[in-house]
Every structure is written in structure tokens, then in C-alpha cells.
C-alpha atoms as a PDB file:
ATOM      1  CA  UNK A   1     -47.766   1.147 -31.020  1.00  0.00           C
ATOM      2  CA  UNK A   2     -44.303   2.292 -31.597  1.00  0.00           C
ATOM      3  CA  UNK A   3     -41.349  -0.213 -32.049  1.00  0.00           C
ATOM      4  CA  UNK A   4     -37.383   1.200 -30.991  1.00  0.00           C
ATOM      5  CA  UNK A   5     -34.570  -0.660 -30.769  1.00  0.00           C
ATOM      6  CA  UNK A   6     -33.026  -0.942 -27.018  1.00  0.00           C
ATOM      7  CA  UNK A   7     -29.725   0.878 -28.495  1.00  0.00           C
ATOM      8  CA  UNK A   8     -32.353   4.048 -29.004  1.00  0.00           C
ATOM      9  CA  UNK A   9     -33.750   3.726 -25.718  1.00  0.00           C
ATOM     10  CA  UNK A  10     -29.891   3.439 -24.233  1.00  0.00           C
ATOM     11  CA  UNK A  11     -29.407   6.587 -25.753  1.00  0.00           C
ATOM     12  CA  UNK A  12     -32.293   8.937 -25.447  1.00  0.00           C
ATOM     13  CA  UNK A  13     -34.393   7.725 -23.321  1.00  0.00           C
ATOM     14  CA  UNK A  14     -35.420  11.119 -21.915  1.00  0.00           C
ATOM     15  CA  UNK A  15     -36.729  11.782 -25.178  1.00  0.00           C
ATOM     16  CA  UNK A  16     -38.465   8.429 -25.048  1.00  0.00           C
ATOM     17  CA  UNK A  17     -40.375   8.581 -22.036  1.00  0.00           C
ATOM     18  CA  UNK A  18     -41.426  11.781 -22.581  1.00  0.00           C
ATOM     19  CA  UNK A  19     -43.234  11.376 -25.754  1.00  0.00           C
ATOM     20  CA  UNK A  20     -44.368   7.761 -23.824  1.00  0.00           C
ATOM     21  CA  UNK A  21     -45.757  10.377 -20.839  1.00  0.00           C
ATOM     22  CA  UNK A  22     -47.151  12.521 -23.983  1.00  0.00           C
ATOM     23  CA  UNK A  23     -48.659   9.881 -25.843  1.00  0.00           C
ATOM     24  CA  UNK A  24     -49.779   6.887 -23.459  1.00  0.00           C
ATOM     25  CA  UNK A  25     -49.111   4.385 -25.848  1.00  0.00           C
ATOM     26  CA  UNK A  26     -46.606   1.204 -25.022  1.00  0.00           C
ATOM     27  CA  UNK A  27     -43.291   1.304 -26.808  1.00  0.00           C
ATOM     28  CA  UNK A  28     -41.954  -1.901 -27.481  1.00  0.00           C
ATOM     29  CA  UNK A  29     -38.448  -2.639 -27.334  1.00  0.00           C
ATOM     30  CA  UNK A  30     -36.626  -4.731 -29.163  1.00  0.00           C
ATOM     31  CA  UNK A  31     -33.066  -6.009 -29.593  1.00  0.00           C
ATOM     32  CA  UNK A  32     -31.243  -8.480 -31.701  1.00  0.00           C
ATOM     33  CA  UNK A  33     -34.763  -7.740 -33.890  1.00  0.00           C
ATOM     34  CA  UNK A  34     -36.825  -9.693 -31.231  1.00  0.00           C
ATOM     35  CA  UNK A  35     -39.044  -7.972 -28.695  1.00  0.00           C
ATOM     36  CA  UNK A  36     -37.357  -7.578 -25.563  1.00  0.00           C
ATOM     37  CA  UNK A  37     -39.927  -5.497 -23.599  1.00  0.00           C
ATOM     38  CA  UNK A  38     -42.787  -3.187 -23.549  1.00  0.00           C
ATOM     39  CA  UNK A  39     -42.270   0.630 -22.011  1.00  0.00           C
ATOM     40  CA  UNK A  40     -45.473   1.872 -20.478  1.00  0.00           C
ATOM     41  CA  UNK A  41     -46.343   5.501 -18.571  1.00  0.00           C
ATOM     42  CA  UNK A  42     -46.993   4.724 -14.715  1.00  0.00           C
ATOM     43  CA  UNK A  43     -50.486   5.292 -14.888  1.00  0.00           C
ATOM     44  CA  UNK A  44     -51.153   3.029 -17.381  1.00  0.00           C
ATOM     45  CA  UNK A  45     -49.145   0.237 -15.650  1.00  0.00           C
ATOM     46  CA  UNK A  46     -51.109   1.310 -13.005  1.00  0.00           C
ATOM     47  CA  UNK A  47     -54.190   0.811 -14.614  1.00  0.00           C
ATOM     48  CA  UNK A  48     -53.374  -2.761 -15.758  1.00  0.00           C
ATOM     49  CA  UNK A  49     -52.533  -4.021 -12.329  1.00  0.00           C
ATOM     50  CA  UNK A  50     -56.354  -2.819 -11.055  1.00  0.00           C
ATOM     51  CA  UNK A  51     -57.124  -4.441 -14.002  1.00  0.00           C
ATOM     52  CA  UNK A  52     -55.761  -7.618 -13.647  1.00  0.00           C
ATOM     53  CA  UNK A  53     -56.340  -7.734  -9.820  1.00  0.00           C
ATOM     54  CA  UNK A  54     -60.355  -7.360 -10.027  1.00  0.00           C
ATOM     55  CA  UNK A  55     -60.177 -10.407 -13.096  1.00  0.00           C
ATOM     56  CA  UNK A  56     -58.408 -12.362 -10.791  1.00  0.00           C
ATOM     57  CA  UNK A  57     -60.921 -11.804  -7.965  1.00  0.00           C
ATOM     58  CA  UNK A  58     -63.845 -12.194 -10.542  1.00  0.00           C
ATOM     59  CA  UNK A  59     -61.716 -15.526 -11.282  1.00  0.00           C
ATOM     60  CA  UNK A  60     -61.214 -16.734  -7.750  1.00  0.00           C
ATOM     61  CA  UNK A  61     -64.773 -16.099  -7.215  1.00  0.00           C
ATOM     62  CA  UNK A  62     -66.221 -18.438 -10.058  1.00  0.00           C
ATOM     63  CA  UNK A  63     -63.735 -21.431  -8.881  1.00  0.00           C
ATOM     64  CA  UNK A  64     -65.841 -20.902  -5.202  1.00  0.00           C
ATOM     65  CA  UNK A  65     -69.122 -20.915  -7.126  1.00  0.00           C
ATOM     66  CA  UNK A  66     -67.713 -24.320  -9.534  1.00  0.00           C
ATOM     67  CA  UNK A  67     -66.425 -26.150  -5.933  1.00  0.00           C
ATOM     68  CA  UNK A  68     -69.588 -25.318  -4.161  1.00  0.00           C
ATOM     69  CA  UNK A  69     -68.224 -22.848  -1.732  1.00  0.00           C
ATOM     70  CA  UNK A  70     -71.550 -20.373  -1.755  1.00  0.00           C
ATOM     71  CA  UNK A  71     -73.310 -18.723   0.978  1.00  0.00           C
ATOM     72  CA  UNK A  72     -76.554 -17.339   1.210  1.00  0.00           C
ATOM     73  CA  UNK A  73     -76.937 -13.733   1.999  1.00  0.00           C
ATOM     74  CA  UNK A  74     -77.995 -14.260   5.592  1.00  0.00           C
ATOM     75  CA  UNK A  75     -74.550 -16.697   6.100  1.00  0.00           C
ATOM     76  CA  UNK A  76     -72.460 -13.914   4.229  1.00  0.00           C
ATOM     77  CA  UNK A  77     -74.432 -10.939   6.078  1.00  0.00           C
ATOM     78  CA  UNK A  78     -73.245 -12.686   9.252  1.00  0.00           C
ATOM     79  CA  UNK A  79     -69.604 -13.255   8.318  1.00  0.00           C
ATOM     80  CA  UNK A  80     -69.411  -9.890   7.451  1.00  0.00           C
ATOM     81  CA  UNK A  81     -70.754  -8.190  10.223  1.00  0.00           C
ATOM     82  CA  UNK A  82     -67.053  -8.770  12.353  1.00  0.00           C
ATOM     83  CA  UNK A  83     -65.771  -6.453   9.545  1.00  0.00           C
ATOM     84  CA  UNK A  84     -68.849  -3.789   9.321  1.00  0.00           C
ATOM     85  CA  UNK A  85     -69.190  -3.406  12.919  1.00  0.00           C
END
């Protein structure tokens, strides 16, 4: 991963997003020395956001299975059917 300072990304930052669009690979920014922020190409932010949005399903869905909130297949096959039909 590349490291630039937010003064380089003030001043070219055409230059900067298109070797990020080129490359794919996060740029992080940092200023005063500390990091500041990461620069990512849309489809990778993209990417992370399906990402994170099926772990957080996956999550929901073993907090109903640790509370006790199952269904069998018929009960489920039933509940569904308002949305299949």
C-alpha cells in the first residue's frame, strides 16, 4: 500500500487517482505524520460494502439462531410464500 501526504493529494490528485484507478490498491493519507484516511477506486469501495453487508447478515442471522428465533423449513416455506407468490 502506498502512503502520501494530504499536501500531495491537495496538489495532484488527478495524478493520484489515476494511478489509484490503475493500480486498485488503497492509498493512505496522512497529515501531521498520522494517518488521516484511506483513498480507494469505487469498485473496490464497492466491493467492501457487499462485503460487509452479507457479514452483517451472516451476523444477524447467528444472534436469531443464539436467542432461539429458528424456524423449520415448513414455518419458513410458509412465511415466504407472501413474497414468492
Amino acid at each position: 500500500m502506498k502512503t502520501e501526504l494530504v499536501t500531495t493529494l491537495k496538489r495532484q490528485a488527478t495524478r493520484l487517482i489515476s494511478e489509484l484507478q490503475a493500480e486498485r490498491s488503497p492509498i493512505l493519507i496522512t497529515e501531521h505524520g498520522r494517518p488521516a484516511a484511506y483513498l480507494v477506486d469505487v469498485e473496490t469501495f464497492d466491493a467492501q460494502q457487499n462485503r460487509i453487508r452479507i457479514l452483517e447478515g451472516i451476523a444477524r442471522g447467528e444472534r436469531a439462531v443464539q436467542e432461539g428465533r429458528i424456524l423449520t423449513h415448513a414455518q419458513a416455506k410458509k412465511r415466504m410464500k407472501r413474497w414468492l407468490a
